[in-house]
Protein backbone atom coordinates (compact mmCIF):
# COMPACT_ATOMS: atom_id res chain seq x y z
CA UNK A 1 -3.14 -0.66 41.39
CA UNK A 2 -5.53 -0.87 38.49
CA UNK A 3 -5.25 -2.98 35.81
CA UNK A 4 -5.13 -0.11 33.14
CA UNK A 5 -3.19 2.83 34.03
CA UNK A 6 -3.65 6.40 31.99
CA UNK A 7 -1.34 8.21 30.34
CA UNK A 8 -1.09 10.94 32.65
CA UNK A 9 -0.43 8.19 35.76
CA UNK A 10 2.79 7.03 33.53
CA UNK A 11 4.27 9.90 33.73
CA UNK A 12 3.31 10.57 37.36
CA UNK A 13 4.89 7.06 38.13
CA UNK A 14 8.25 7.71 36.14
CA UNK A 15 8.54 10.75 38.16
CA UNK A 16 7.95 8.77 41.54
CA UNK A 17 9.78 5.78 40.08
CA UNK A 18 7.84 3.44 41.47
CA UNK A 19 9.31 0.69 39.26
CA UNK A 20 7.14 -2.29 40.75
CA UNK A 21 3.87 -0.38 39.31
CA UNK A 22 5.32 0.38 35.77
CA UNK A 23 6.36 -3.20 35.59
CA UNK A 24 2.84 -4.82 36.88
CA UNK A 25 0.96 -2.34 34.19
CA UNK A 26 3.59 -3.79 31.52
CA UNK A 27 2.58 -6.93 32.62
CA UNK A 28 -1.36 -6.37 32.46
CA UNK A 29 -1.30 -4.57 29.23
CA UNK A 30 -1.35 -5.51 25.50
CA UNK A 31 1.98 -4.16 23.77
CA UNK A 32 0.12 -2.45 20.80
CA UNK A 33 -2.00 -0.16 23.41
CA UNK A 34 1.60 0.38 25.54
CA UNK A 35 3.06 1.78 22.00
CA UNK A 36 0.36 4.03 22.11
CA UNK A 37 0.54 5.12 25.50
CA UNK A 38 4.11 6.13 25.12
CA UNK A 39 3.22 8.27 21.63
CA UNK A 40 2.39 10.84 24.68
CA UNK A 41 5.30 10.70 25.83
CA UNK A 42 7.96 12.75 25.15
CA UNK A 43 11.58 11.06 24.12
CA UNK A 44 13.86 11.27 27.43
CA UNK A 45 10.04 9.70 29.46
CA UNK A 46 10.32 6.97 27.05
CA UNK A 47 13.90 6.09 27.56
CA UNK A 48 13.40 6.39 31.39
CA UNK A 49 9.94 4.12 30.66
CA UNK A 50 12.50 1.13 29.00
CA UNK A 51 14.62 1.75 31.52
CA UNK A 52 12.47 0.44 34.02
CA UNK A 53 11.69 -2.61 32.18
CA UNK A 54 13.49 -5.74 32.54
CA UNK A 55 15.95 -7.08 29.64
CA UNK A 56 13.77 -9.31 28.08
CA UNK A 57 10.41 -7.70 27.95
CA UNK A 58 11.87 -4.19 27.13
CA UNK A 59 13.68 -6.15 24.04
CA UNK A 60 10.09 -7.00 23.22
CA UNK A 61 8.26 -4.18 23.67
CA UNK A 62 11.34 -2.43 21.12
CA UNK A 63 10.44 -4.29 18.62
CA UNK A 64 7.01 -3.07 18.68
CA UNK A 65 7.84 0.58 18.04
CA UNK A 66 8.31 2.56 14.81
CA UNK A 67 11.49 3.69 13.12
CA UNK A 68 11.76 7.31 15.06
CA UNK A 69 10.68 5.48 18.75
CA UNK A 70 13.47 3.08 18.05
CA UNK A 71 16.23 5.81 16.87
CA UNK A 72 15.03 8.03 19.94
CA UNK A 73 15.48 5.52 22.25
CA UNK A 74 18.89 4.40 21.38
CA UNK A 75 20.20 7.69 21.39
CA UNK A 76 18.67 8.32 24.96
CA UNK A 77 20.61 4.85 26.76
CA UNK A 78 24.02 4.08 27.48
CA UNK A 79 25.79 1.11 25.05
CA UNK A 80 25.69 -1.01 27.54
CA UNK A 81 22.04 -0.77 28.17
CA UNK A 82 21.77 -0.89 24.41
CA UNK A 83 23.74 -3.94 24.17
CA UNK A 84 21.40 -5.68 26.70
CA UNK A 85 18.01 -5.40 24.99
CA UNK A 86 19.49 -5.29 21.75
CA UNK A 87 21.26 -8.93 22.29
CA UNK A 88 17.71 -10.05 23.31
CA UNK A 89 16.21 -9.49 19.96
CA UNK A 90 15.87 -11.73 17.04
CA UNK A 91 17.97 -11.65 14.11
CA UNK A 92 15.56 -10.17 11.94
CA UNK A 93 14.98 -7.54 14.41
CA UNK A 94 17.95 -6.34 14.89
CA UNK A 95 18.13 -5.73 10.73
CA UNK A 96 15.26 -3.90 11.07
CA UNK A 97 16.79 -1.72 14.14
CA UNK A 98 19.97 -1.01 12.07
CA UNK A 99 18.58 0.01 8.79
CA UNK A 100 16.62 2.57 10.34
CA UNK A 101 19.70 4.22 11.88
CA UNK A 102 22.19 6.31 11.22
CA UNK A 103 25.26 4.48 9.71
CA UNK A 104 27.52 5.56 12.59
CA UNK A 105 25.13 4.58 14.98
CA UNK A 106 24.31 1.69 13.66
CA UNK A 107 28.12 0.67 13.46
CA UNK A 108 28.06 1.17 16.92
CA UNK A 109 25.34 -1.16 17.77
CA UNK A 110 26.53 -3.94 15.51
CA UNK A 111 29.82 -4.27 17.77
CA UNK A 112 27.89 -5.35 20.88
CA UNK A 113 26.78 -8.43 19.03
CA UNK A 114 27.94 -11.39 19.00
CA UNK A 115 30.16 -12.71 15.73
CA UNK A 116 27.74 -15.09 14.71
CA UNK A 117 24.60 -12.68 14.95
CA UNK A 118 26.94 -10.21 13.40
CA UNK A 119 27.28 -12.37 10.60
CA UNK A 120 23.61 -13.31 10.21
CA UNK A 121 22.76 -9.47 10.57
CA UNK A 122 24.93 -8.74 7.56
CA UNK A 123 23.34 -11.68 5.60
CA UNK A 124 19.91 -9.76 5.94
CA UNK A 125 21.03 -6.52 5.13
CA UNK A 126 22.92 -7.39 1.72
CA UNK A 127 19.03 -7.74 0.26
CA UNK A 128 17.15 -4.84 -1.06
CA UNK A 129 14.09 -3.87 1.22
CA UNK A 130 11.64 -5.14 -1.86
CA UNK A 131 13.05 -8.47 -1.78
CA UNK A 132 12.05 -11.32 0.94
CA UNK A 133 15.54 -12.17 2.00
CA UNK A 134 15.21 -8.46 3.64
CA UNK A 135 12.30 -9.77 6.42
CA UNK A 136 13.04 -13.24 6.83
CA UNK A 137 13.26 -14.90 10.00
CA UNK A 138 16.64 -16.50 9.95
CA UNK A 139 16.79 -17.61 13.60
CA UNK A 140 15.20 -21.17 13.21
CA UNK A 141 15.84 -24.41 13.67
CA UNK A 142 16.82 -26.78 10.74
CA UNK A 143 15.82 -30.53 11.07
CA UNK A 144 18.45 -32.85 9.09
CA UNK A 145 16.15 -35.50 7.43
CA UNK A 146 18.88 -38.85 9.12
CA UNK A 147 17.86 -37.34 12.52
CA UNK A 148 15.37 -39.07 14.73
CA UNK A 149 11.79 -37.41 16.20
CA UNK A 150 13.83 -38.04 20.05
CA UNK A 151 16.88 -36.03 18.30
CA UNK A 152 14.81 -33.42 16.95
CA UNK A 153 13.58 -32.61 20.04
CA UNK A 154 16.63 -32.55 22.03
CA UNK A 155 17.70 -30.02 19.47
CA UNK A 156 14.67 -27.97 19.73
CA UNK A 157 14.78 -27.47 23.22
CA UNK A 158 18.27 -27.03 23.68
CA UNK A 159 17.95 -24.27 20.70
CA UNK A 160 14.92 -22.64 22.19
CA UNK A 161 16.03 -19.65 24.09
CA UNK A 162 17.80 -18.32 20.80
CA UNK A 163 15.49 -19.57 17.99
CA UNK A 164 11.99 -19.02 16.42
CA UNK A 165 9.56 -21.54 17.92
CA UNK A 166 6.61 -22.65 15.65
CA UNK A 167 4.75 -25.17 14.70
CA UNK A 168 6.34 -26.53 11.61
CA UNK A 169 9.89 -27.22 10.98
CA UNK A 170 11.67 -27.94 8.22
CA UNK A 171 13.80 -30.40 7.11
CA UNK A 172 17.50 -30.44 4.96
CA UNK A 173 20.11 -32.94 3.43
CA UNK A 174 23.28 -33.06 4.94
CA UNK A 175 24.60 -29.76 2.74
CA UNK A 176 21.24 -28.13 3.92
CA UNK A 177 19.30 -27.94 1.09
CA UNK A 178 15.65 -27.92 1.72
CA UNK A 179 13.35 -31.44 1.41
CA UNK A 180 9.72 -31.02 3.02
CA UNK A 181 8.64 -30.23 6.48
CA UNK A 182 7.30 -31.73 9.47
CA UNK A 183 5.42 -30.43 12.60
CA UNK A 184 5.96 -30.33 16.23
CA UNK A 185 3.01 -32.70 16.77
CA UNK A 186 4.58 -35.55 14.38
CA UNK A 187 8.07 -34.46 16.06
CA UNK A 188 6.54 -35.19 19.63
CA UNK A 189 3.33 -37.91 19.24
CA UNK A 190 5.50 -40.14 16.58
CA UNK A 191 7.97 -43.05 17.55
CA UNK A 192 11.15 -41.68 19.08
CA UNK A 193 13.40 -43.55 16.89
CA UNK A 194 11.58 -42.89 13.92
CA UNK A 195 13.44 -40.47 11.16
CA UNK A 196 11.74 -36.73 10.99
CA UNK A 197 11.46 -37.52 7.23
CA UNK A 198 9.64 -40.02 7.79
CA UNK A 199 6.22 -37.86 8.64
CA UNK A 200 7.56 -35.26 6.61
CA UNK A 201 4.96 -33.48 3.69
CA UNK A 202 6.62 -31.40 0.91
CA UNK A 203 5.64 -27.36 1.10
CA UNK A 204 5.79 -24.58 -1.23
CA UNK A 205 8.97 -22.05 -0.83
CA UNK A 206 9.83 -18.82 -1.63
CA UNK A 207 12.79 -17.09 -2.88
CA UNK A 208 15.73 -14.92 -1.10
CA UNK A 209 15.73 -12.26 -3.74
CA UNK A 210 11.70 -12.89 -4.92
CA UNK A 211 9.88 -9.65 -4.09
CA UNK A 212 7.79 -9.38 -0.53
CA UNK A 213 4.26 -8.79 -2.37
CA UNK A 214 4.47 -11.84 -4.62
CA UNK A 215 5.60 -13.83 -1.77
CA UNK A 216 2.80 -12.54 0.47
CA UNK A 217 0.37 -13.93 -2.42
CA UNK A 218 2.09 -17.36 -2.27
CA UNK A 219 1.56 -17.11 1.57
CA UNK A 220 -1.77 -16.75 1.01
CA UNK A 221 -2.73 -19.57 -1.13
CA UNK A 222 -0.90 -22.03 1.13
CA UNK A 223 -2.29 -23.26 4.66
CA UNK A 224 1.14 -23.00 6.66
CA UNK A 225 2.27 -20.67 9.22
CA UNK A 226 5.40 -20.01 8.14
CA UNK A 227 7.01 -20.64 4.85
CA UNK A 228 10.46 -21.80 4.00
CA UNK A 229 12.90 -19.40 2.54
CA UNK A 230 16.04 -20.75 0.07
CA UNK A 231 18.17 -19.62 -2.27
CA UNK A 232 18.36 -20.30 -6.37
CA UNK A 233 19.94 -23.39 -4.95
CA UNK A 234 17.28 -24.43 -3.10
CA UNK A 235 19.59 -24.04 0.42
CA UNK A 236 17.55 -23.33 3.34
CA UNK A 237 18.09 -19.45 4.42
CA UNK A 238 15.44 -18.55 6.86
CA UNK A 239 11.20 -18.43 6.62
CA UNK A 240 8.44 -16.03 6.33
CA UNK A 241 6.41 -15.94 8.84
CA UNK A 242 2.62 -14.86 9.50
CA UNK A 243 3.54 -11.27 10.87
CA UNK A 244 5.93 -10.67 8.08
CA UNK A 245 3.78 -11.40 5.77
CA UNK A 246 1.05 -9.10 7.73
CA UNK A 247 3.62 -6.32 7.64
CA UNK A 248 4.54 -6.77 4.19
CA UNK A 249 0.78 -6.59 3.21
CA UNK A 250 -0.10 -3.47 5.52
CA UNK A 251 2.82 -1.73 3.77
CA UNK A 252 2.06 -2.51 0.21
CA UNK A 253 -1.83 -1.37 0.75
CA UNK A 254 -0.85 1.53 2.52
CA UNK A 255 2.04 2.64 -0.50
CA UNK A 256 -0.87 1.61 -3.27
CA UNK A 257 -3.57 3.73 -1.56
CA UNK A 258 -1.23 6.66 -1.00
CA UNK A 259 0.10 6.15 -4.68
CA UNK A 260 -3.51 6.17 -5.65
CA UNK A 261 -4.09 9.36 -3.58
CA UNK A 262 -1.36 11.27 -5.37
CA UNK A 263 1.44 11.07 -2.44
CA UNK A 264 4.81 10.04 -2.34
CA UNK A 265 4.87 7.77 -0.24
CA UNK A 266 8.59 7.73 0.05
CA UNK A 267 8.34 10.84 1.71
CA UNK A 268 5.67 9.90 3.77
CA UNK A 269 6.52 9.46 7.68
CA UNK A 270 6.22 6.31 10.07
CA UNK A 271 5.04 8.33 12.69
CA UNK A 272 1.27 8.57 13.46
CA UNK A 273 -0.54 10.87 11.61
CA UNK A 274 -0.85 13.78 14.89
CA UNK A 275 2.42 12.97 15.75
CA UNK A 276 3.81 13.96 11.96
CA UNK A 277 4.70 16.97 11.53
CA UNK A 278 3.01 19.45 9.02
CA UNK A 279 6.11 20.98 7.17
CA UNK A 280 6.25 16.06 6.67
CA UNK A 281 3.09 16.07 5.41
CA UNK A 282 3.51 18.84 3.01
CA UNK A 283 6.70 17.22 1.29
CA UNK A 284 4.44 13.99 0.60
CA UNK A 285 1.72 15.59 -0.98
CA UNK A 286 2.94 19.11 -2.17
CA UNK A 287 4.82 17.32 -5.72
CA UNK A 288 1.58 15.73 -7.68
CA UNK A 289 -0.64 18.37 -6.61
CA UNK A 290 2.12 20.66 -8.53
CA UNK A 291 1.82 17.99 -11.39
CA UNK A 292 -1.83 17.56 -11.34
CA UNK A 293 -2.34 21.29 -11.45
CA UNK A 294 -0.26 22.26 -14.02
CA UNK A 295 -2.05 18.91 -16.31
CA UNK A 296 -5.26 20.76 -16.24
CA UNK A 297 -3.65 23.69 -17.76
CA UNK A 298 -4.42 21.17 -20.70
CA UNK A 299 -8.65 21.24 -19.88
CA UNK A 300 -8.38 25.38 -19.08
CA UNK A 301 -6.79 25.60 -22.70
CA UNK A 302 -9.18 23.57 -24.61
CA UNK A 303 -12.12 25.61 -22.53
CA UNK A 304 -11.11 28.71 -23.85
CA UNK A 305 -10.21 28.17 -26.85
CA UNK A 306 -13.90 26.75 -27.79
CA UNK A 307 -15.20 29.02 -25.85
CA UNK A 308 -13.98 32.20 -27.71
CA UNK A 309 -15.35 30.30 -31.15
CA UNK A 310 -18.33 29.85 -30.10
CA UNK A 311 -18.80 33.30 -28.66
CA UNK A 312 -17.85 34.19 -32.24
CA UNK A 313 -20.03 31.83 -34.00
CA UNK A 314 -23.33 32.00 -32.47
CA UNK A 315 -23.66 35.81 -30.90
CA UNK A 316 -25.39 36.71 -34.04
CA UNK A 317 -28.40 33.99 -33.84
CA UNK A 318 -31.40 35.43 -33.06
CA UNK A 319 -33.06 32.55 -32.49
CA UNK A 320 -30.92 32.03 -29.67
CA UNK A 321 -30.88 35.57 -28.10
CA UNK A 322 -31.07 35.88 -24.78
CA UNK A 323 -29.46 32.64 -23.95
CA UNK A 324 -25.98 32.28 -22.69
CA UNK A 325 -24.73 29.49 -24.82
CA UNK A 326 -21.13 29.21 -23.60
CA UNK A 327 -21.60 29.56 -20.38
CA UNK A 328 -25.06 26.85 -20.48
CA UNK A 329 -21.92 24.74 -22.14
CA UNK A 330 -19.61 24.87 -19.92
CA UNK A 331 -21.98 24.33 -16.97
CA UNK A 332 -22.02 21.08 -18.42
CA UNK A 333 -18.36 20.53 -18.35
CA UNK A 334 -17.79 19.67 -14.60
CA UNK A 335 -20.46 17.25 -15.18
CA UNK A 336 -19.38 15.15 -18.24
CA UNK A 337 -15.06 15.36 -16.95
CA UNK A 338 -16.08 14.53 -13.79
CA UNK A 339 -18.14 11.17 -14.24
CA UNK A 340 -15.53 10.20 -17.04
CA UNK A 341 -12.58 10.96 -14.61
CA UNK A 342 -14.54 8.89 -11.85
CA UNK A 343 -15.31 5.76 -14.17
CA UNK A 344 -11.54 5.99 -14.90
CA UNK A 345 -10.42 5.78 -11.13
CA UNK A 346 -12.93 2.38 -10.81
CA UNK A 347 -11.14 1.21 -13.60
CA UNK A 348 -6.95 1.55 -12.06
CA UNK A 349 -8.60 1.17 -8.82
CA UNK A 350 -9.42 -2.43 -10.11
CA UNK A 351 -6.85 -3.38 -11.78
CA UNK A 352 -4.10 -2.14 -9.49
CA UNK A 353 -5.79 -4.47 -6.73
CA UNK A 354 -6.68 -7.39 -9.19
CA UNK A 355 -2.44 -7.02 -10.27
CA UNK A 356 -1.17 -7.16 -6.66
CA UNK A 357 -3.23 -10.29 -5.94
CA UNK A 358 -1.82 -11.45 -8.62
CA UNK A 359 -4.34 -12.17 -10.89
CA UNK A 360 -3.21 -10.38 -14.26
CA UNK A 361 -0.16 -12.21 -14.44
CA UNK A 362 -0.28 -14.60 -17.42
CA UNK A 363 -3.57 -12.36 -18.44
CA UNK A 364 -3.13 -10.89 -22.50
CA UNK A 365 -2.91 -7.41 -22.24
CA UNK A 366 -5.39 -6.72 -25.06
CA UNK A 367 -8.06 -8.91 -23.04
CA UNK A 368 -7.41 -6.72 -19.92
CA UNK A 369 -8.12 -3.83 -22.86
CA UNK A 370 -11.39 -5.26 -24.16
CA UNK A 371 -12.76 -5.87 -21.31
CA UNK A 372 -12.76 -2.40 -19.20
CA UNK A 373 -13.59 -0.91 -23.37
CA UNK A 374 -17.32 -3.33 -23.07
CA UNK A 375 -18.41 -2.10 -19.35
CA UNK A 376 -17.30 1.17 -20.35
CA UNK A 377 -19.71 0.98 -23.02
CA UNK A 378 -22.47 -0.39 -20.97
CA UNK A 379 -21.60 2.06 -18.30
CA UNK A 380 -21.75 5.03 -20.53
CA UNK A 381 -24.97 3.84 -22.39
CA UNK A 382 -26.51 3.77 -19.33
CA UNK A 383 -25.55 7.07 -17.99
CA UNK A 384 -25.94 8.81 -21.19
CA UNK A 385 -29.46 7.94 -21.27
CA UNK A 386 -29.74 8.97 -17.28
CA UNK A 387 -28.07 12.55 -18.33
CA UNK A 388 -30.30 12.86 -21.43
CA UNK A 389 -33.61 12.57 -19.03
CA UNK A 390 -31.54 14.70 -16.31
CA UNK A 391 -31.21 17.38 -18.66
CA UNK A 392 -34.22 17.96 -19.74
CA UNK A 393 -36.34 17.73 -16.73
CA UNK A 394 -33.34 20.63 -15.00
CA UNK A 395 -33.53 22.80 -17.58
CA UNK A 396 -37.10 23.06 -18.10
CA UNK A 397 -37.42 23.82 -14.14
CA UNK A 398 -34.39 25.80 -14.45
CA UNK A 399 -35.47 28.77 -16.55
CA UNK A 400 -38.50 29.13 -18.06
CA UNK A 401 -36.86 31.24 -21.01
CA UNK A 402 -35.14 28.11 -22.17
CA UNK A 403 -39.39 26.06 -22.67
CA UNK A 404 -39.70 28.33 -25.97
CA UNK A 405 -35.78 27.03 -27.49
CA UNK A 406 -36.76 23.45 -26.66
CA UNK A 407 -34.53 22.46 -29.85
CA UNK A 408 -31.60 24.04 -28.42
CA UNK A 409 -32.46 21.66 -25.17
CA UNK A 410 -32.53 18.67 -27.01
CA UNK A 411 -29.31 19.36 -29.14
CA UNK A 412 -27.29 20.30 -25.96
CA UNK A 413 -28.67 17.48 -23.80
CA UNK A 414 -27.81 15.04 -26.73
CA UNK A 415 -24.26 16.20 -27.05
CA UNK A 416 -23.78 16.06 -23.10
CA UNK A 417 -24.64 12.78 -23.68
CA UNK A 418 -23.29 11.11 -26.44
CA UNK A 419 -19.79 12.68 -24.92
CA UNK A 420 -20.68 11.04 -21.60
CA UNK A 421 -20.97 8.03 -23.49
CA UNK A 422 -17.45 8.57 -25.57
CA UNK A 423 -15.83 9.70 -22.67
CA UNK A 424 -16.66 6.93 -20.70
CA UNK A 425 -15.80 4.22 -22.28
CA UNK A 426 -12.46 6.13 -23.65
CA UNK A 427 -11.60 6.74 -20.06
CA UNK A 428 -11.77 3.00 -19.03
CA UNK A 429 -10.59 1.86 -21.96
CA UNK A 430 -7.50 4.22 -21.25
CA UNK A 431 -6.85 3.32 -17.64
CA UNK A 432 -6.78 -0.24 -18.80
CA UNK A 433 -4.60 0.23 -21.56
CA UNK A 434 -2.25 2.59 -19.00
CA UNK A 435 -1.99 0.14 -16.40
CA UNK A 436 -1.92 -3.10 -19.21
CA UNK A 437 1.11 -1.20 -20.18
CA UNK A 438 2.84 -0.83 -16.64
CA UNK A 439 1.83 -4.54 -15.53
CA UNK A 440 3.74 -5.76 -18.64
CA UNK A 441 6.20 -3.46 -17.95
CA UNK A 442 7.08 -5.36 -14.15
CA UNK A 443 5.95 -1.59 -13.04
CA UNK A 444 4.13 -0.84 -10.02
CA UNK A 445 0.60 0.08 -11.64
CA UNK A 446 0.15 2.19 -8.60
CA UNK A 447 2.51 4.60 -9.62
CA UNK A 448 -0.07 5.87 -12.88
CA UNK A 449 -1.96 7.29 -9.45
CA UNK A 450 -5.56 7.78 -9.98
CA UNK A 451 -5.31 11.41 -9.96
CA UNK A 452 -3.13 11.73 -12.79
CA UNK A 453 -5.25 9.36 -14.96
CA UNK A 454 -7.75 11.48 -14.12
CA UNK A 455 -6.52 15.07 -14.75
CA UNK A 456 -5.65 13.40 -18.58
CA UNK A 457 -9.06 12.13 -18.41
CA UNK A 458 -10.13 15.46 -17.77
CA UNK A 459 -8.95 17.18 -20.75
CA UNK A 460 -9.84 14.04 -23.19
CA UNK A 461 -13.91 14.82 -22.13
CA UNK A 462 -13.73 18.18 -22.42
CA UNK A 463 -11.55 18.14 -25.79
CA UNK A 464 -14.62 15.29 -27.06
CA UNK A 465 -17.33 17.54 -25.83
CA UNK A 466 -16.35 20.61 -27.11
CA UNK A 467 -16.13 19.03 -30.78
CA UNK A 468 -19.21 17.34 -30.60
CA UNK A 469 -20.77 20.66 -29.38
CA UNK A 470 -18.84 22.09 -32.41
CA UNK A 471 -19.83 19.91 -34.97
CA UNK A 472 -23.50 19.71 -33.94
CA UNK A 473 -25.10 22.92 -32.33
CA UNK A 474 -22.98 25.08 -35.52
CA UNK A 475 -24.75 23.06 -38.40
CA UNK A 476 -27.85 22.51 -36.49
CA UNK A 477 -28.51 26.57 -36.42
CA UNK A 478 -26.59 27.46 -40.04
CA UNK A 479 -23.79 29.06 -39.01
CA UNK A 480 -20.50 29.13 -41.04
CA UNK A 481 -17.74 28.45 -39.68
């Protein structure tokens, strides 16, 4: 038997039931790629897959699976079969099993556990799914600082089987209240009759009810493992450990960049992507596209509104005959809304990342402000000047009508640019001043999505070129208005 069997063999073997082969490519194969081998496979293949499996590594090949493997699954074995894997899992695990099924079912499962896991279950589920009490690992094992390194180990390996095993551990008073930690080395290599407390070193904790994403950014400032989790009275509850805190930070950056794409990512499904279907997809996108399209009612407004004035304003110029002045304006539209809506997105792109590291926190909100307002002016300086050069070299190759109205070239590149410039430095001034706003707030800054700071952005450039087109080309050729 090879080492790597293909999908199509996995089902060929679950027909045969050759349960020695399944087992042996379990053995040879990395969980993550198993996960994806059984994404081909359909749900009752799957529960005859686990089936196969023995207790303990089907347990840990469950807890590898998304929400809608896991519910499949359990509704495809008996209780009993449930209540064999499902005893094999940790703590934490089992949380995370429960939440994502329904409450009848769930009820259900919760019976074939034990009292005390019952009880430890519930404690993890009373949190909210923001908070860290929600994902800690409450299956460890607590170190009382009058106990010996030759006591400490007794009680680590006599815990083993049914606790976390790492390489710190962490030490409590007599009513459990968290005092430093120590590590298995200084346990083991340290005088047995020696106190635990004695090598102990104080470390950083987080709180029950503190939310995941700040505690992720405390993780990643300290050089630990794992990281002790207590309540406001500094009780020992559990710890964070390296793959929550990976979990916690895949899901944040996935809800930000969804957020920042214009989808609800409430909505959106755990399932892959070819796997989801597209009636899923549709509900997680379909609500700020309506949004975002009915904002730039806002830009078509302002577009023909000037548009209509200046058709009225200018058809009688002779000078000018022969040119299409609207529509040579609003060819420049896209342009100007466009690079204004884009400098706007670098701006809440930014900032949303700087605020979820952290880094805003004690930061003055009109500092945030002045800042994106000066590179917006450098920004737009620059470009304006780019544009001004653009302009004229494209519309002298353009048309060669346009060489003899050379003034009307000038005037129109000039107010292209100066509201490139305004627009600019409006729109990252506004981001900022959006997101300042949220951050202050305790808001998720990813929720003012960079699509909908754009669509506003949008109308603001065309609004500011339209008037500067207004109050410029008019005057410049005597019209009244």
């Amino acid at each position: 038997m090879e080492n790597s069997i293909k999908k199509f063999d996995i089902k060929k073997l679950l027909v045969e039931k050759d349960l020695a082969s399944i087992r042996k490519y379990v053995e040879q194969t990395p969980f993550n790629e198993i996960v994806l081998e059984l994404e081909e496979l359909n749900d009752l293949e799957v529960a005859l897959f686990f089936r196969c499996l023995k207790t303990e590594t089907s347990s840990e090949l469950f807890s590898y699976l998304n929400e809608e493997q896991q519910q499949s699954i359990i509704q495809n074995l008996t209780k009993q079969e449930i209540a064999d894997f499902i005893n094999e899992l940790y703590t934490d695990e089992i949380a995370d099993v429960l939440e994502a099924l329904p409450p009848d079912m769930a009820k259900t499962i919760l019976l074939t556990v034990d009292k005390n896991t019952r009880f430890k279950v519930n404690q993890i589920l009373q949190f909210d799914d923001e908070e860290v009490g929600s994902v800690m690992s409450v299956d460890i094992i607590a170190l009382k600082s009058n106990m010996t390194n030759k006591e400490a180990l007794e009680l680590i390996k006599k815990k083993r089987e049914e606790s976390e095993i790492g390489q710190f551990y962490y030490v409590v008073d007599l009513k459990n209240k968290l005092q430093g930690c120590t590590t298995l080395e200084d346990i083991v290599f340290s005088p047995k009759e020696d106190l635990v407390s004695k090598k102990m070193t104080q470390v950083k904790s987080v709180k029950t009810k503190q939310l995941k994403a700040e505690a992720a950014n405390i993780f990643s400032s300290e050089d630990y493992a794992t990281l002790p989790v207590v309540d406001d009275n500094d009780i020992l509850m559990g710890m964070l450990t390296s793959n929550d805190v990976i979990d916690i930070i895949k899901d944040e950056a996935s809800e930000d960049i969804y957020k920042a794409a214009g989808i609800n990512y409430e909505n959106q499904p755990t399932t892959s992507y070819l796997k989801t279907s597209v009636l899923s997809i549709v509900k997680s996108r379909i609500f700020w596209l309506i949004i975002l399209m009915i904002g730039s009612t806002l830009s078509q407004l302002i577009i023909q509104v000037f548009n209509q004035k200046f058709e009225e304003s200018l058809k009688n110029v002779a000078e000018l005959s022969g040119i299409a002045i609207s529509s040579a304006l609003i060819a420049l539209i896209p342009v100007t809304s466009a690079t204004s809506g884009n400098a706007g997105s670098q701006s809440t792109s930014t900032l949303t990342r700087a605020s979820a590291l952290g880094e805003l926190k004690d930061a003055k909100m009109n500092k945030i402000i002045l800042k994106e307002f000066s590179v917006g002016a450098v920004l737009g300086s620059i470009l304006s000047l780019v544009n001004f050069v653009r302009l004229v070299i494209y519309y002298l190759a353009y048309d060669a009508l346009l060489i003899h109205h050379y003034k009307f070239i000038l005037i129109i590149s000039l107010i292209s640019s100066i509201s490139l410039l305004i627009s600019i430095t409006l729109s990252k001034t506004f981001g900022a001043a959006i997101l300042a706003i949220t951050i202050k707030t305790k808001k998720d800054p990813a929720v003012m999505s960079a699509p909908l700071i754009t669509t506003i952005i949008d109308a603001l450039s065309t609004l500011i070129f339209f008037l500067l087109s207004y109050m410029i080309l008019i005057p410049v050729y005597h019209i009244a208005i």
